[in-house]
N, C-alpha and C. Protein backbone atom coordinates (compact mmCIF):
# COMPACT_ATOMS: atom_id res chain seq x y z
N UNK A 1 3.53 -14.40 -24.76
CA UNK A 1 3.40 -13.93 -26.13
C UNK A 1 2.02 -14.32 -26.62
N UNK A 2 1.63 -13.44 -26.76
CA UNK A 2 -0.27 -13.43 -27.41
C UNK A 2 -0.42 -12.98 -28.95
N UNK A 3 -0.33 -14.30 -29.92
CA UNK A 3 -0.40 -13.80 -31.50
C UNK A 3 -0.68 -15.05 -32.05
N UNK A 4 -1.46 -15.37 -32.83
CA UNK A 4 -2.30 -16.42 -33.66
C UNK A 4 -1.33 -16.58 -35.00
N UNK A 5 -0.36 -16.18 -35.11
CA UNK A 5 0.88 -16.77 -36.20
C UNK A 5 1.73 -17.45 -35.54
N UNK A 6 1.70 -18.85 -35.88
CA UNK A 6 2.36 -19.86 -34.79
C UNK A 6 3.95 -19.42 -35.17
N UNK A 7 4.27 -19.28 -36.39
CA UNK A 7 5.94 -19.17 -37.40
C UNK A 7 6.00 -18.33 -36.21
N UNK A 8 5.34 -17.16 -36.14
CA UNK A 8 5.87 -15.81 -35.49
C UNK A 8 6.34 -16.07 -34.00
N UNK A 9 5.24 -16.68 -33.59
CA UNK A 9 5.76 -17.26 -31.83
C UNK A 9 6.46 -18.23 -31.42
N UNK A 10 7.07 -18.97 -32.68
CA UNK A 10 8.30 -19.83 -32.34
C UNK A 10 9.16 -19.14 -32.48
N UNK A 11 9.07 -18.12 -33.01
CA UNK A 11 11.13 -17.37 -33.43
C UNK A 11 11.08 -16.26 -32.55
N UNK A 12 9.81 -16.12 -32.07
CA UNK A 12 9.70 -14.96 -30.84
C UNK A 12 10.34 -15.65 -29.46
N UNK A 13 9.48 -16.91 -29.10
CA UNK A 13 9.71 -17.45 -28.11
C UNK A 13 11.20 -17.77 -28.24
N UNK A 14 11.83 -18.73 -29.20
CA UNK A 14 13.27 -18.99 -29.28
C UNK A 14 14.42 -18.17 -28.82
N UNK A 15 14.27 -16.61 -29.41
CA UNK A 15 14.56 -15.56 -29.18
C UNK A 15 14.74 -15.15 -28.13
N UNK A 16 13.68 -15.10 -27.22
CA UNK A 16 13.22 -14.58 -25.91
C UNK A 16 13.77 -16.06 -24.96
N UNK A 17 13.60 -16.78 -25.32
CA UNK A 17 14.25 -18.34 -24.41
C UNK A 17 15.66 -17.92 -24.56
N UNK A 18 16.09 -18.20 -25.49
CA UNK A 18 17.39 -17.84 -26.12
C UNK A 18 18.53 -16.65 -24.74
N UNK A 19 17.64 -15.71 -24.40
CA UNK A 19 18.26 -14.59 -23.65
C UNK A 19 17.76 -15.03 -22.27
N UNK A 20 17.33 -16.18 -22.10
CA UNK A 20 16.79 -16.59 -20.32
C UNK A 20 15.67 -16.27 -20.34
N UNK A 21 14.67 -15.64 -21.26
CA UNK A 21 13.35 -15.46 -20.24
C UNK A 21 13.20 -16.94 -20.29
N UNK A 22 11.51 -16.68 -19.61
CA UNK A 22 10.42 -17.93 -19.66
C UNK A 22 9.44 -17.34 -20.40
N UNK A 23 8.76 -18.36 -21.53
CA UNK A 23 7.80 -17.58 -22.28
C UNK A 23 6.64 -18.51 -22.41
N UNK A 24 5.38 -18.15 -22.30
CA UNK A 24 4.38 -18.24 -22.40
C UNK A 24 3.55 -18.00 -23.18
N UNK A 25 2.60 -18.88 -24.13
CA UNK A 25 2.17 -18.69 -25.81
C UNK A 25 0.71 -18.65 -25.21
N UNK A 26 -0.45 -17.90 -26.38
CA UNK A 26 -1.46 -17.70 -26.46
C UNK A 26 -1.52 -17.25 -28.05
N UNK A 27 -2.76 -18.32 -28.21
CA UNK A 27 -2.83 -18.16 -29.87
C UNK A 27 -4.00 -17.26 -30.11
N UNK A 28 -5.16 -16.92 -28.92
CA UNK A 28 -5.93 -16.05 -28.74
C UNK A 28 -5.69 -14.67 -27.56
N UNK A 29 -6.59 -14.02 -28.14
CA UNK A 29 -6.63 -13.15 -26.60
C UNK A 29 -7.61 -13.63 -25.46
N UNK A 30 -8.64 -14.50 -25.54
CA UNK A 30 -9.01 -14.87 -24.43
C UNK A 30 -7.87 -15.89 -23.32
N UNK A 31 -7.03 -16.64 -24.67
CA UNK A 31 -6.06 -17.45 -24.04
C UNK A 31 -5.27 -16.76 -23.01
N UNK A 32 -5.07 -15.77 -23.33
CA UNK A 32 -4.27 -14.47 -22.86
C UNK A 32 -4.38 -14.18 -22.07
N UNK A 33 -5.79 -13.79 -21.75
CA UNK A 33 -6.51 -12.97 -20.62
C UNK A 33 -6.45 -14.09 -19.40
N UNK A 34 -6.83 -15.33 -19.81
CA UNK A 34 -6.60 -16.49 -18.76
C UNK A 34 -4.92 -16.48 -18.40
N UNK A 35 -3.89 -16.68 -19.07
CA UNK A 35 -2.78 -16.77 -18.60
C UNK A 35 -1.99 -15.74 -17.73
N UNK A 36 -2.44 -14.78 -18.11
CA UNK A 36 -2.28 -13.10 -17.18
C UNK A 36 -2.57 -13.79 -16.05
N UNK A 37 -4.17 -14.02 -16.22
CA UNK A 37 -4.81 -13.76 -14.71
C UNK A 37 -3.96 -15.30 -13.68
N UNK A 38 -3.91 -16.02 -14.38
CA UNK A 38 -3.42 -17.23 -13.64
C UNK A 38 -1.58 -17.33 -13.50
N UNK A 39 -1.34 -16.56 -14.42
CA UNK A 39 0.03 -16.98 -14.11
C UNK A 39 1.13 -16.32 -13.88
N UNK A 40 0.53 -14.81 -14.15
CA UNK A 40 0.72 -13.16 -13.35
C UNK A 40 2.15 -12.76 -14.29
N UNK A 41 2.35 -12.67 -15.47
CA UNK A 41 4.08 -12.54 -16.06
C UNK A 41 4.01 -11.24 -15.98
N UNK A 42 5.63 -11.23 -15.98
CA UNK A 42 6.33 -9.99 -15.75
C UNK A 42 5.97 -9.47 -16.90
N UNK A 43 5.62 -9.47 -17.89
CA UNK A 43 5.74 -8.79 -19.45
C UNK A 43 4.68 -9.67 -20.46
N UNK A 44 4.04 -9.09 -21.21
CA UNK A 44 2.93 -9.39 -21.99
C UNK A 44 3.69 -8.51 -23.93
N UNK A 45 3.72 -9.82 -24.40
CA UNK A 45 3.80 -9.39 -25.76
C UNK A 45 2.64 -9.90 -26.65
N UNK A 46 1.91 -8.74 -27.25
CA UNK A 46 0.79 -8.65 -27.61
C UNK A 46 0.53 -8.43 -29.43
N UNK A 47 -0.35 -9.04 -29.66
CA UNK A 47 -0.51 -8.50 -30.95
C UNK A 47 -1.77 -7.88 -31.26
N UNK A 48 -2.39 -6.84 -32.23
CA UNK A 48 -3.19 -6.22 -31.79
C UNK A 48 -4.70 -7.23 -33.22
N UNK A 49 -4.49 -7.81 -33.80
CA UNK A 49 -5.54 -8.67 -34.71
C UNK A 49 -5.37 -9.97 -34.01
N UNK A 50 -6.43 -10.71 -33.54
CA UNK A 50 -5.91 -11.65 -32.97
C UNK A 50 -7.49 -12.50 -32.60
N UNK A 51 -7.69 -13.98 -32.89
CA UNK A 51 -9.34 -14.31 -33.07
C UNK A 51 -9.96 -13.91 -31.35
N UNK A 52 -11.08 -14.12 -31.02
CA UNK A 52 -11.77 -14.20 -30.10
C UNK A 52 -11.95 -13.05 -29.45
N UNK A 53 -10.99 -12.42 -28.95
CA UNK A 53 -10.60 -11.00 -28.20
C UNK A 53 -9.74 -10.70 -28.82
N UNK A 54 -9.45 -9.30 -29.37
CA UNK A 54 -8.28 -8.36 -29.93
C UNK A 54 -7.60 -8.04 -29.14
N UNK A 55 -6.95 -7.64 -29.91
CA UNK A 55 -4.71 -7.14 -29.03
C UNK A 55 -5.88 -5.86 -28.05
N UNK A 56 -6.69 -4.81 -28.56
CA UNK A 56 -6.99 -3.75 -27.64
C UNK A 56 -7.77 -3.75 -26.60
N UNK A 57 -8.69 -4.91 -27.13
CA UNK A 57 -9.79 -5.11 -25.84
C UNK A 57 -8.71 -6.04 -24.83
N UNK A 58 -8.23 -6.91 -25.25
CA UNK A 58 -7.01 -7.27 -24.40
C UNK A 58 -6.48 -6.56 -23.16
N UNK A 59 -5.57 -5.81 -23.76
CA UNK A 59 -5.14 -4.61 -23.15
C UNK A 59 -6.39 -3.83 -22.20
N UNK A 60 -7.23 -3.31 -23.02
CA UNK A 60 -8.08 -2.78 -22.30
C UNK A 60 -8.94 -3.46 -20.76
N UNK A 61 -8.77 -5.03 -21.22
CA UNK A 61 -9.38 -5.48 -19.75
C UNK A 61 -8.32 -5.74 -19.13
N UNK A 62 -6.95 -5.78 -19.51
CA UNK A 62 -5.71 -5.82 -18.49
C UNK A 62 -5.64 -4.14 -17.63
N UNK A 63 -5.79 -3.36 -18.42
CA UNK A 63 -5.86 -2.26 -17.30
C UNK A 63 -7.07 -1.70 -16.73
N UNK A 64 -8.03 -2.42 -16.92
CA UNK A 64 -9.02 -2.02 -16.14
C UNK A 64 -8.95 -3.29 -14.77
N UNK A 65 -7.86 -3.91 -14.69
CA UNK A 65 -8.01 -5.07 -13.67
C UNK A 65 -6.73 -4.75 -12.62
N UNK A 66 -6.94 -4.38 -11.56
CA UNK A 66 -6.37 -3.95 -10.40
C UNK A 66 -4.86 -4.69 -10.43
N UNK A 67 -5.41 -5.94 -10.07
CA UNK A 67 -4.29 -7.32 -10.27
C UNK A 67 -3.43 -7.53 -11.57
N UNK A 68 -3.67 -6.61 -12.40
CA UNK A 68 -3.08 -6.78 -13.76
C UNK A 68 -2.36 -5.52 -14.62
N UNK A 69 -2.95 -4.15 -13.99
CA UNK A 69 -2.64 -3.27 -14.65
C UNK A 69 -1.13 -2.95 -14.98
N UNK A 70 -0.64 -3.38 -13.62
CA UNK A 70 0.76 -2.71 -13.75
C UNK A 70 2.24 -3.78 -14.86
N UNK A 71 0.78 -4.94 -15.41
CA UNK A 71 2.26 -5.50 -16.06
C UNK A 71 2.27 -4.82 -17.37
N UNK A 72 3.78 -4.95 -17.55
CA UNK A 72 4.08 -4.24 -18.85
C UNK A 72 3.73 -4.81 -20.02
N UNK A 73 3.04 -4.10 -21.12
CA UNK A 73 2.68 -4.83 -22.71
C UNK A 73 3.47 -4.21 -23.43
N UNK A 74 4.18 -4.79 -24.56
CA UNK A 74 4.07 -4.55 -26.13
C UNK A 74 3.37 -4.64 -26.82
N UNK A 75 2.94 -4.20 -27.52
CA UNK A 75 2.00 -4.44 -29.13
C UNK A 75 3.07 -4.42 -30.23
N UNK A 76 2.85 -5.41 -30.90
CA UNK A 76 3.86 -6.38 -31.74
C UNK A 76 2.89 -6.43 -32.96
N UNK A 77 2.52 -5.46 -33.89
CA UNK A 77 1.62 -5.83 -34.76
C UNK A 77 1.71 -5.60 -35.83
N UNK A 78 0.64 -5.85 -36.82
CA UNK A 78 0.95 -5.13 -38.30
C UNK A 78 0.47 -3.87 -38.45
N UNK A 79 -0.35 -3.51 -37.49
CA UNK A 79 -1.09 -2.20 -37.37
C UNK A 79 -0.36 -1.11 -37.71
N UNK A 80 -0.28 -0.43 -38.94
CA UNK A 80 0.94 0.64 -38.92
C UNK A 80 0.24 2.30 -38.77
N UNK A 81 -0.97 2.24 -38.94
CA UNK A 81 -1.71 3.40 -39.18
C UNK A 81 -1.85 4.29 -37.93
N UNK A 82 -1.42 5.88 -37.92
CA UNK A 82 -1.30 6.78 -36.69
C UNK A 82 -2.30 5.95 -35.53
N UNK A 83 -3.66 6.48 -36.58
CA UNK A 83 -4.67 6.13 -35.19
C UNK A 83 -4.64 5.05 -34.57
N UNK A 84 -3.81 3.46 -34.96
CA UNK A 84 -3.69 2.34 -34.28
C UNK A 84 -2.58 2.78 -33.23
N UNK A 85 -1.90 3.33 -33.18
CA UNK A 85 -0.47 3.82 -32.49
C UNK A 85 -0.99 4.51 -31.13
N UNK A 86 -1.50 5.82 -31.54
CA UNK A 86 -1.79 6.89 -30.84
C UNK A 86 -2.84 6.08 -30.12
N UNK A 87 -4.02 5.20 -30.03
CA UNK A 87 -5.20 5.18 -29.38
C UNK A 87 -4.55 3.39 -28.62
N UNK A 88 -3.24 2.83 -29.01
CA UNK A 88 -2.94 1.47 -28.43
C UNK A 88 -1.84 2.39 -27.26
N UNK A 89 -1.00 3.53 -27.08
CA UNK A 89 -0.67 4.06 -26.56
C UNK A 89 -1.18 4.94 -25.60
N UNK A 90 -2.52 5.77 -26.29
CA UNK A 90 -3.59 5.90 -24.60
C UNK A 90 -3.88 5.43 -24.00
N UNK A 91 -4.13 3.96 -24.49
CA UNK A 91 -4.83 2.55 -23.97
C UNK A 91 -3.88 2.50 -22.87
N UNK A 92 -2.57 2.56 -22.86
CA UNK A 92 -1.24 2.13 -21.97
C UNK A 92 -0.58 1.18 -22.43
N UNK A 93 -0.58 0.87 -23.80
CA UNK A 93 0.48 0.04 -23.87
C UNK A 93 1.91 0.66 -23.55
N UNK A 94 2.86 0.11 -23.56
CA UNK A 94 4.49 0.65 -23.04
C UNK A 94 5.20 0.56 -24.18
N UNK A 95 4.91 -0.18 -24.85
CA UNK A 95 5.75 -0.51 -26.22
C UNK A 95 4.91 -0.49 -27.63
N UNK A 96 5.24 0.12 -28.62
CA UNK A 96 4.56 -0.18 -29.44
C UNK A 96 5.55 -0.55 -31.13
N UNK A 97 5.50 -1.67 -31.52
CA UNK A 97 6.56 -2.46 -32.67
C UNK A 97 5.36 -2.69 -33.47
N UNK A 98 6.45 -2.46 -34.81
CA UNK A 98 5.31 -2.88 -36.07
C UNK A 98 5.90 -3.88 -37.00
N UNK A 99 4.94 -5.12 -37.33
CA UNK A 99 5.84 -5.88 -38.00
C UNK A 99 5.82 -5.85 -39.49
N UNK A 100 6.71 -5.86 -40.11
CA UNK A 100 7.84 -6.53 -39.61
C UNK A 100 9.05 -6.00 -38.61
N UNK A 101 9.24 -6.62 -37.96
CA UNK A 101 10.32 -6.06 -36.77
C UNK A 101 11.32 -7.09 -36.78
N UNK A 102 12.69 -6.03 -36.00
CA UNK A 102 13.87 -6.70 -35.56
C UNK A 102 14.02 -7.64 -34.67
N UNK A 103 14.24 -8.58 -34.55
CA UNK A 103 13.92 -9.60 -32.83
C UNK A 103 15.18 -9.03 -31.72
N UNK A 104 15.77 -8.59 -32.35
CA UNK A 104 16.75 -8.01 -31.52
C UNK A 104 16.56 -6.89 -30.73
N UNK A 105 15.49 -5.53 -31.45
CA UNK A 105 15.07 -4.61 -30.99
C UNK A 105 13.93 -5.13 -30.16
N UNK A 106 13.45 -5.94 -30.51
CA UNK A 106 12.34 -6.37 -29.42
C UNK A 106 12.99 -6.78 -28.37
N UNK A 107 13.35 -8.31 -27.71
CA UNK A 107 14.68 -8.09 -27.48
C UNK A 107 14.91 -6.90 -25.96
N UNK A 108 15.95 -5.86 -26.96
CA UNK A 108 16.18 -5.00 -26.24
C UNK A 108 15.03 -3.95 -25.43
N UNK A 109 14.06 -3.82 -25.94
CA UNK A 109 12.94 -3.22 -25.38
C UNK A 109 12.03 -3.75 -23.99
N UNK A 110 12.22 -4.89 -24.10
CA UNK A 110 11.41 -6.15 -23.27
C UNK A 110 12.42 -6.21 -22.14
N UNK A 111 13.54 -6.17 -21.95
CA UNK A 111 14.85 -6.37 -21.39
C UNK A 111 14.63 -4.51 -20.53
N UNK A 112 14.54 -3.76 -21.41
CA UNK A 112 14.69 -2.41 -20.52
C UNK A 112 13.33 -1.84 -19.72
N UNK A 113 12.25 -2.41 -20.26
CA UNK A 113 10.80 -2.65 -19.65
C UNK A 113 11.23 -3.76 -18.54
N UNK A 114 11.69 -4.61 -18.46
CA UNK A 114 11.75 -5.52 -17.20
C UNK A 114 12.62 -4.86 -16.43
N UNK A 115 13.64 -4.11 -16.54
CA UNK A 115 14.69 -3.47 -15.59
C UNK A 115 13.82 -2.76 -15.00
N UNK A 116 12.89 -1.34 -15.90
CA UNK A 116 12.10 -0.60 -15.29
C UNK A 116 11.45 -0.87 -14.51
N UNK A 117 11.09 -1.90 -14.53
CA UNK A 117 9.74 -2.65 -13.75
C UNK A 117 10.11 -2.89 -12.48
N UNK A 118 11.52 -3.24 -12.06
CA UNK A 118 11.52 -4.07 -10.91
C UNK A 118 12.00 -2.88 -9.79
């Protein structure tokens, strides 16, 4: 989970612990980009405002990276505007949630992205 609102990534992570994953915090996107590359997760929950590196350039150097492209992202953001949607979805994100969101629908989305995946 990659988002610089700590409130947000404890009730995310709890959530997501809660149902068995294993979760992994980044309060930046460079933090991010290091934990991808080192620690390879099945699933990347992303936010798209975020200090150092943004939720898109994020994304964007996850699929330009051989070793990285194929894991699945959400974008988990406040971004509600078409063009954030439409251009985080060319990018390849797989999921796209706007917050405020359900933790449950997240949740369920992250859960049917990991089935897909395997």
């Amino acid at each position: 989970m990659a988002d610089d609102d700590a409130i947000l990534v404890e009730m995310v992570r709890f959530r997501l612990e809660g149902a068995g994953h294993k979760v992994l915090c980044a309060s930046d996107g460079e933090v991010a980009l290091d934990l991808a590359r080192t620690e390879r997760p099945d699933l990347i929950v992303l936010d798209s405002m975020m200090p150092i590196v943004s939720g898109p350039e994020v994304l964007a150097r996850l699929k330009a990276d051989e070793q990285l492209k194929a894991i699945p992202v959400v974008m988990l953001t406040a971004r509600k505007g078409e063009s954030d949607v439409v251009a985080a979805l060319q990018s390849g994100v797989d999921e796209y949630l706007t917050k405020p969101f359900i933790p449950r629908e997240l949740l369920v989305r992250i859960d049917s992205l990991l089935n897909n995946s395997l």
